[in-house]
Protein backbone atom coordinates (compact mmCIF):
# COMPACT_ATOMS: atom_id res chain seq x y z
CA UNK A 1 79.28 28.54 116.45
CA UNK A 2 82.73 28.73 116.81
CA UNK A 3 85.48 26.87 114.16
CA UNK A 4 86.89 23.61 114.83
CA UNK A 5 90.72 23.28 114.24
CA UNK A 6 91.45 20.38 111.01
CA UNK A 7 94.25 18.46 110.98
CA UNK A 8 95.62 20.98 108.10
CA UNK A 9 95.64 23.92 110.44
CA UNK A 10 96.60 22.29 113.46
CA UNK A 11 99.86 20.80 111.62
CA UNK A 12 100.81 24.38 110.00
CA UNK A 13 100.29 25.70 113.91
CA UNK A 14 102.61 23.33 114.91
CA UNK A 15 105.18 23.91 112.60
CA UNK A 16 104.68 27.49 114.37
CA UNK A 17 104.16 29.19 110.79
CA UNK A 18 101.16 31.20 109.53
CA UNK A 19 98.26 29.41 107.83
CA UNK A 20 97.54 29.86 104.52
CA UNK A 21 94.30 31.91 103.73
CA UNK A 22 93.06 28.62 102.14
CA UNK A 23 93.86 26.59 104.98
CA UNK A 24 92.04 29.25 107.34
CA UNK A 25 89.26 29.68 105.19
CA UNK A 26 88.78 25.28 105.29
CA UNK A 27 89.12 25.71 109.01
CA UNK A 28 86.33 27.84 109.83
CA UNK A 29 84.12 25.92 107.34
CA UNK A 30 83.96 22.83 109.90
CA UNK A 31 82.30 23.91 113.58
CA UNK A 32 81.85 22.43 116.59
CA UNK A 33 78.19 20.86 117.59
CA UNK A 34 78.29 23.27 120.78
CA UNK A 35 79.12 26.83 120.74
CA UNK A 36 81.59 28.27 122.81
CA UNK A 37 80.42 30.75 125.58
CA UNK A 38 83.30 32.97 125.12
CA UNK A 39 85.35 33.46 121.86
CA UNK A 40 89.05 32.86 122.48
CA UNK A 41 90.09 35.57 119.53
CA UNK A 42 88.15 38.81 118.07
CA UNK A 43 88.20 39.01 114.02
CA UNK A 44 89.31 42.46 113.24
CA UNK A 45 87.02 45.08 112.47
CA UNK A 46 87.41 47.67 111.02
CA UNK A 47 84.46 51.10 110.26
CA UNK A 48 83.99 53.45 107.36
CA UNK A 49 81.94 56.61 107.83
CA UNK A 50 81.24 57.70 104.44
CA UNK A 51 78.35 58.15 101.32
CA UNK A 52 77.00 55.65 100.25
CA UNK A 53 77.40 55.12 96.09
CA UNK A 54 74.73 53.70 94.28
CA UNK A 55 76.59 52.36 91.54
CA UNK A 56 79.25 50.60 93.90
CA UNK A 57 82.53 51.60 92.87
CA UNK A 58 83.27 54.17 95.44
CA UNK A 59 82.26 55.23 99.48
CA UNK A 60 80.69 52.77 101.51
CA UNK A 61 80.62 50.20 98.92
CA UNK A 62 84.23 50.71 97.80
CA UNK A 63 85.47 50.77 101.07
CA UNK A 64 83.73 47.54 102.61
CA UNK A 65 85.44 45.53 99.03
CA UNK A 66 88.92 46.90 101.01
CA UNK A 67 87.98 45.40 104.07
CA UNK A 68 86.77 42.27 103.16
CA UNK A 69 90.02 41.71 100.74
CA UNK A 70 92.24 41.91 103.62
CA UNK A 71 89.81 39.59 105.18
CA UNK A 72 89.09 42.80 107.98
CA UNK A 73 84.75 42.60 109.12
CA UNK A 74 83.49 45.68 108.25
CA UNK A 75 81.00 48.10 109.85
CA UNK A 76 79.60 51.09 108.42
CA UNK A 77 77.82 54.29 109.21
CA UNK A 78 76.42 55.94 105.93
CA UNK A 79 76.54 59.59 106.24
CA UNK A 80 74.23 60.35 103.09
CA UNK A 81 72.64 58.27 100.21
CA UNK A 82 73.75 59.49 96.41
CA UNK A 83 72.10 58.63 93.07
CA UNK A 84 75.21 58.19 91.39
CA UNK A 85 77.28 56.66 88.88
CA UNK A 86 80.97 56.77 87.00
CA UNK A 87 79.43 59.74 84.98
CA UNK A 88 78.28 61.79 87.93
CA UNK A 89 76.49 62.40 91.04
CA UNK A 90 72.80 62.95 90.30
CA UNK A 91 71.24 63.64 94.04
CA UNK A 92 71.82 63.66 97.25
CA UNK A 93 69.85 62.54 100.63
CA UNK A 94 71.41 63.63 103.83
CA UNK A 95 71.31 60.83 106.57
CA UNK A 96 69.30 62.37 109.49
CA UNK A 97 71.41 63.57 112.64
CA UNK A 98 69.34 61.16 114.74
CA UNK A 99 70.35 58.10 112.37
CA UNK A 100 73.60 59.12 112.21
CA UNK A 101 73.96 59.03 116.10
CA UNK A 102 72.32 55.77 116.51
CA UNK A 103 74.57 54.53 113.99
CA UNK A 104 77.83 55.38 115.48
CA UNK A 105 76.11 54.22 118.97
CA UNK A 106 74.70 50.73 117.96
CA UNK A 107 78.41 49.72 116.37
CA UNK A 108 80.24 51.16 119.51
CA UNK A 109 78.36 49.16 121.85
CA UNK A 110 78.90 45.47 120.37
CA UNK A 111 81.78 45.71 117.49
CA UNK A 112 85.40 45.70 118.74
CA UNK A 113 86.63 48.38 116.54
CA UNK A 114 90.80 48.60 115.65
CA UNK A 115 90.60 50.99 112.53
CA UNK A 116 88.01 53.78 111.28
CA UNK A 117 87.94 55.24 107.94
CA UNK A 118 86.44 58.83 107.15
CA UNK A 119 85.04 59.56 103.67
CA UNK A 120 82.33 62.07 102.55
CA UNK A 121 81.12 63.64 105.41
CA UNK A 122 79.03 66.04 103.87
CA UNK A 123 78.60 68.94 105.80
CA UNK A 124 79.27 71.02 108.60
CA UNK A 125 76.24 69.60 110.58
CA UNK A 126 77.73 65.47 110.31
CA UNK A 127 81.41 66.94 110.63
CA UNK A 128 80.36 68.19 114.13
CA UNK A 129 78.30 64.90 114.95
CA UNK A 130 80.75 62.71 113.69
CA UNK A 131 83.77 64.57 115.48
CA UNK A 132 81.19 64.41 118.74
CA UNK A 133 80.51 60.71 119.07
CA UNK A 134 84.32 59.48 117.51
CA UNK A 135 85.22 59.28 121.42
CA UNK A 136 82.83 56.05 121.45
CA UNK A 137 86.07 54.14 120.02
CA UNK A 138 88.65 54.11 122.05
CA UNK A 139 92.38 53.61 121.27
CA UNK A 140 91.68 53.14 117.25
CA UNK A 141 93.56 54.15 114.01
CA UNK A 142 91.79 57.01 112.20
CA UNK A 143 92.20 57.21 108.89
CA UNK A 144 90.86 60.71 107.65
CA UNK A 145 90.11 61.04 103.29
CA UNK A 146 89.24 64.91 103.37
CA UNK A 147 86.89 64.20 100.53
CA UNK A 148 86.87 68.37 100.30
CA UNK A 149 88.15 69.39 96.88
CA UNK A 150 87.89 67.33 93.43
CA UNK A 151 91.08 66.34 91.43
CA UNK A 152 89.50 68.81 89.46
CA UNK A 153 89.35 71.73 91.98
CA UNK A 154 85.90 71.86 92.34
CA UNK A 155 85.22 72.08 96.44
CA UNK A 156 83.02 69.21 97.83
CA UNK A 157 82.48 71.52 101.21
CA UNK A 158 81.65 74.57 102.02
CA UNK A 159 84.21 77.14 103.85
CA UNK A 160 82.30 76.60 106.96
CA UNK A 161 82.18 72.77 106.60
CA UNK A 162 86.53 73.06 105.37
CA UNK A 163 87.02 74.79 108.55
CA UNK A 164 84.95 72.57 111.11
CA UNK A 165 86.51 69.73 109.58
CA UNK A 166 90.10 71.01 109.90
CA UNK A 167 89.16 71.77 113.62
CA UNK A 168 87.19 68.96 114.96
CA UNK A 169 87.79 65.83 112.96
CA UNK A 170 91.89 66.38 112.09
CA UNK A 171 93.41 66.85 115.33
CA UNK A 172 92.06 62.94 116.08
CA UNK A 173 93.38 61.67 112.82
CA UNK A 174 95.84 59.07 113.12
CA UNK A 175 95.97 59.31 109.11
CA UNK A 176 94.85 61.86 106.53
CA UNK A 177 95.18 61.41 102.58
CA UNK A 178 94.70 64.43 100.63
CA UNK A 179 94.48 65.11 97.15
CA UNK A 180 96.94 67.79 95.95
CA UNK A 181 94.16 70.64 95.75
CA UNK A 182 92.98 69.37 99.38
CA UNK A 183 96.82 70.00 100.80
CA UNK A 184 96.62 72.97 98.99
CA UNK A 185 93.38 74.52 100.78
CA UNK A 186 94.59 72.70 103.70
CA UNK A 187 97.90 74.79 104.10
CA UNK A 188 96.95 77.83 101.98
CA UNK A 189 99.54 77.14 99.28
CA UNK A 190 99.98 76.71 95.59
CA UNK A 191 99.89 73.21 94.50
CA UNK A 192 103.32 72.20 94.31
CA UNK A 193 104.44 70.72 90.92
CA UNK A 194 107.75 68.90 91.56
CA UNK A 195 109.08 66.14 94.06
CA UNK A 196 111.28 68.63 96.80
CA UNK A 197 108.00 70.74 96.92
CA UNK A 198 105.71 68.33 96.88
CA UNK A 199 107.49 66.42 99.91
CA UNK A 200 107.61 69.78 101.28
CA UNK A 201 104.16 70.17 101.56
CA UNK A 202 103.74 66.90 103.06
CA UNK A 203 106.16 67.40 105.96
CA UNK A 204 104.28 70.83 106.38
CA UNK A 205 100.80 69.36 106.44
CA UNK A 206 102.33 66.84 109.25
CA UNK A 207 103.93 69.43 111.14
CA UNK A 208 101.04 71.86 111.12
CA UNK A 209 97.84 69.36 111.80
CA UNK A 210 100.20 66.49 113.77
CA UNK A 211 99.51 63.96 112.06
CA UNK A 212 100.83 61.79 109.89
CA UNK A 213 100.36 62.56 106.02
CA UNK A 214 99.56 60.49 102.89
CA UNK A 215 100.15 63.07 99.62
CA UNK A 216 98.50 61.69 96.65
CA UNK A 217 100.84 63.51 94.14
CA UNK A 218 99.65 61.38 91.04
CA UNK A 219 102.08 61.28 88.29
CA UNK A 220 105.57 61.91 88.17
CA UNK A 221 107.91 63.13 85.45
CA UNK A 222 109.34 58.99 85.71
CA UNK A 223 106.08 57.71 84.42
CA UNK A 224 105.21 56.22 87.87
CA UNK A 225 102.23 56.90 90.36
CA UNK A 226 104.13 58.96 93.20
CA UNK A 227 102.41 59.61 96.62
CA UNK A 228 104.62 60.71 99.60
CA UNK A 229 104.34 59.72 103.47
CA UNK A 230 105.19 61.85 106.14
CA UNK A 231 104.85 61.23 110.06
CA UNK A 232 104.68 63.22 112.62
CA UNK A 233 108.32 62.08 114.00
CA UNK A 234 110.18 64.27 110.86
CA UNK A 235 110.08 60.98 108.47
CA UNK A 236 109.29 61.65 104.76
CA UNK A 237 109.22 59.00 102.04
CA UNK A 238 108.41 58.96 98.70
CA UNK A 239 106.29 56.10 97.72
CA UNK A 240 105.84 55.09 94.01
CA UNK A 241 104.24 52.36 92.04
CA UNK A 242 103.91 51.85 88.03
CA UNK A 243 100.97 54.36 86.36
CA UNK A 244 98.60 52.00 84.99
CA UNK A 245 98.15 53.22 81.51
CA UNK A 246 94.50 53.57 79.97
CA UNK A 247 92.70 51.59 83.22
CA UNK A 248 89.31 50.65 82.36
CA UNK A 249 88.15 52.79 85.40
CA UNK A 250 89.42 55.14 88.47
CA UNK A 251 86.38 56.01 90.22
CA UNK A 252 86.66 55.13 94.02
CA UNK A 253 90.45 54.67 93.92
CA UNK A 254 91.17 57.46 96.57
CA UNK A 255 88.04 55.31 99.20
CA UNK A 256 89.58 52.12 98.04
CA UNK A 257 93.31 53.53 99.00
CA UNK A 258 91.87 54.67 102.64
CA UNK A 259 89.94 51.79 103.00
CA UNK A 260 92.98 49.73 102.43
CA UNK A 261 95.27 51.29 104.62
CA UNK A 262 92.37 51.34 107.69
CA UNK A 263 92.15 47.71 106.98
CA UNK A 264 95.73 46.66 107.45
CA UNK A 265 95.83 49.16 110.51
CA UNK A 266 93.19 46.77 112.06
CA UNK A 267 95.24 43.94 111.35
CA UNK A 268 98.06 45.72 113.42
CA UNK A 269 100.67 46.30 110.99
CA UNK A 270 102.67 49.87 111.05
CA UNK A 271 101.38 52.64 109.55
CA UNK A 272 104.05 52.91 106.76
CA UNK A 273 103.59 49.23 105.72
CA UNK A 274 99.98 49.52 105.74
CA UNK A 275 100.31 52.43 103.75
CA UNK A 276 102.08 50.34 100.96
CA UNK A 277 100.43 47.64 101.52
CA UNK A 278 97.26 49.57 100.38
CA UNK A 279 98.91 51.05 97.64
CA UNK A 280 99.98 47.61 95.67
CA UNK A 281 96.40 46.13 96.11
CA UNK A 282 94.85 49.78 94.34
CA UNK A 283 97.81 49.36 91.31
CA UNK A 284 96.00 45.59 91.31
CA UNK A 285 92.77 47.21 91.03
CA UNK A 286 93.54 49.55 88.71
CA UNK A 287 95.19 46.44 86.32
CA UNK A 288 91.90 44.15 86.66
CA UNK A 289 89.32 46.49 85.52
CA UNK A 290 86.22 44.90 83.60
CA UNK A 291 82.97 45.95 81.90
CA UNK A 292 79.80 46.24 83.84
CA UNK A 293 77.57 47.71 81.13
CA UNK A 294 78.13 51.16 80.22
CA UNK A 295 80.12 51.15 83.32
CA UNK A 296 83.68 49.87 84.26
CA UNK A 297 84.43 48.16 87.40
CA UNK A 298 87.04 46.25 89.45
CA UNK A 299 87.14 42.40 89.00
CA UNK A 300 89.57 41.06 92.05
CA UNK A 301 89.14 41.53 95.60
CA UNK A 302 92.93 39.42 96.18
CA UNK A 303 94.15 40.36 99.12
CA UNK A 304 97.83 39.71 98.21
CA UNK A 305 98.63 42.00 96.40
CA UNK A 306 102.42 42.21 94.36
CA UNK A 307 104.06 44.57 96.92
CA UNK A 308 106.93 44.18 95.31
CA UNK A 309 105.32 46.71 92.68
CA UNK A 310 105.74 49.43 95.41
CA UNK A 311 109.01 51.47 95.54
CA UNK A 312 109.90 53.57 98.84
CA UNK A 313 112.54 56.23 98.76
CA UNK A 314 113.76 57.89 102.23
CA UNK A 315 113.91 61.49 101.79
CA UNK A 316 114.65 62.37 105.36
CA UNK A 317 117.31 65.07 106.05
């Protein structure tokens, strides 16, 4: 059943100006009494290949709350199962190569995917299987988390797994958002601690892999969230936002951020815009945390989010 224009919507179209989220929403509430053979328009899509969290605040779960707040359907192939919560990670169930395949092959064949995200994929064995069937999708936006070394340094893969990953899944990235110990095992260098090095390593990581670069630097000196962007053209900016002091909870922030920024790829906008974009609605995350329990979670899914909270400095030579 397709949606049947109201009067609202069909007025805002004439005055040849967006509709309103409400007014779409009110829109596709009313239907016609006979379907339509052939849709006229395809609702973006967008994919996350990930873990899946039990408790809901980060991987699969965290990134299908991105897509749905920018009002993006999302698909999802779950690359293991984890008994988890904000405290820790208790166990972990590999998803079957077979499943994963059939996965990756039942979205391909009916979902018209713009935008993929990559989380957790777990080991050397999924990298390879993953990186194998990716050329199912053709002409998406890849948005790569490494999801290979904690903020706390602790390695999430193997050396075998780090280097299959670098080789087979990078070189298709359209994306990648590291962590500043990932860039660091990524290029081989010691984390760098101040803004020229730190952009530094960003226009190296672009340079080296050829792709464009999203450096979560964390906090600055200036008491702001700093993350820098650099694409594989020579452009570097420095993108900051204000730290959110004492939030309730972080966990998932990094899937929410890549989530976010696959989501607004699949609704076509550039790739420094949806960067941004993805960046004000995890500050508005971060700033609407609420009690679950013992745990913390986030409490809006808006998907207009105050961009005018996000600062962007050109620091191209």
């Amino acid at each position: 059943m397709w949606a049947k224009p109201t009067r609202n919507a069909a007025h805002v179209a004439a005055q040849h100006r967006p509709c309103s989220i409400k007014e779409v929403r009110h829109a596709f509430m009313i239907c016609y009494n006979t379907p339509m053979t052939t849709p006229q328009t395809y609702f973006p899509v967008a994919l996350t290949i990930a873990g899946s969290d039990s408790g809901g605040g980060a991987g699969i779960q965290a990134d299908l709350r991105a897509f749905r707040a920018f009002h993006v359907h999302g698909c999802s192939v779950i690359t293991a199962l984890t008994a988890q919560n904000p405290h820790g990670v208790r166990s972990i169930q590999p998803t079957t190569p077979e499943v994963l395949r059939d996965q990756m092959r039942c979205i391909a064949e009916d979902f018209a995917v713009k935008a993929i995200k990559t989380g957790m994929l777990l080991d050397a064995e999924r990298i390879r299987i993953v990186a194998e069937m990716l050329p199912l999708f053709n002409d998406v936006a890849l948005v790569v988390d490494p999801v290979m070394v904690a903020t706390s340094g602790a390695k999430l893969l193997a050396e075998e797994a780090i280097a299959r990953f670098t080789d087979a899944i990078l070189p298709k990235a359209t994306l990648i958002t590291p962590n500043l110990p990932e860039a660091n095992v990524l290029l081989g260098l010691p984390v760098a601690e101040n803004v020229r090095d730190l952009a530094a390593h960003c226009r190296n990581l672009a340079t080296r892999y050829a792709v464009a670069v999203l450096l979560k630097g964390g906090h600055s000196d200036r008491h702001v969230a700093t993350d820098f962007f650099a694409d594989t053209a020579g452009n570097c900016f420095e993108i900051t936002s204000p730290i959110v002091e004492n939030p309730p909870t972080t966990h998932g922030t990094g899937c929410s951020l890549s989530a976010a920024i696959a989501a607004n790829l699949a609704l076509n906008l550039p790739l420094l815009e949806a960067v941004c974009r993805a960046k004000a609605w995890v500050y508005a995350l971060l700033c609407a945390g609420v009690s679950a329990g013992n745990a913390a979670v986030y409490g809006t899914e808006s998907a207009e989010p105050p961009r005018d909270c996000i600062q962007v400095r050109n620091l191209t030579a």
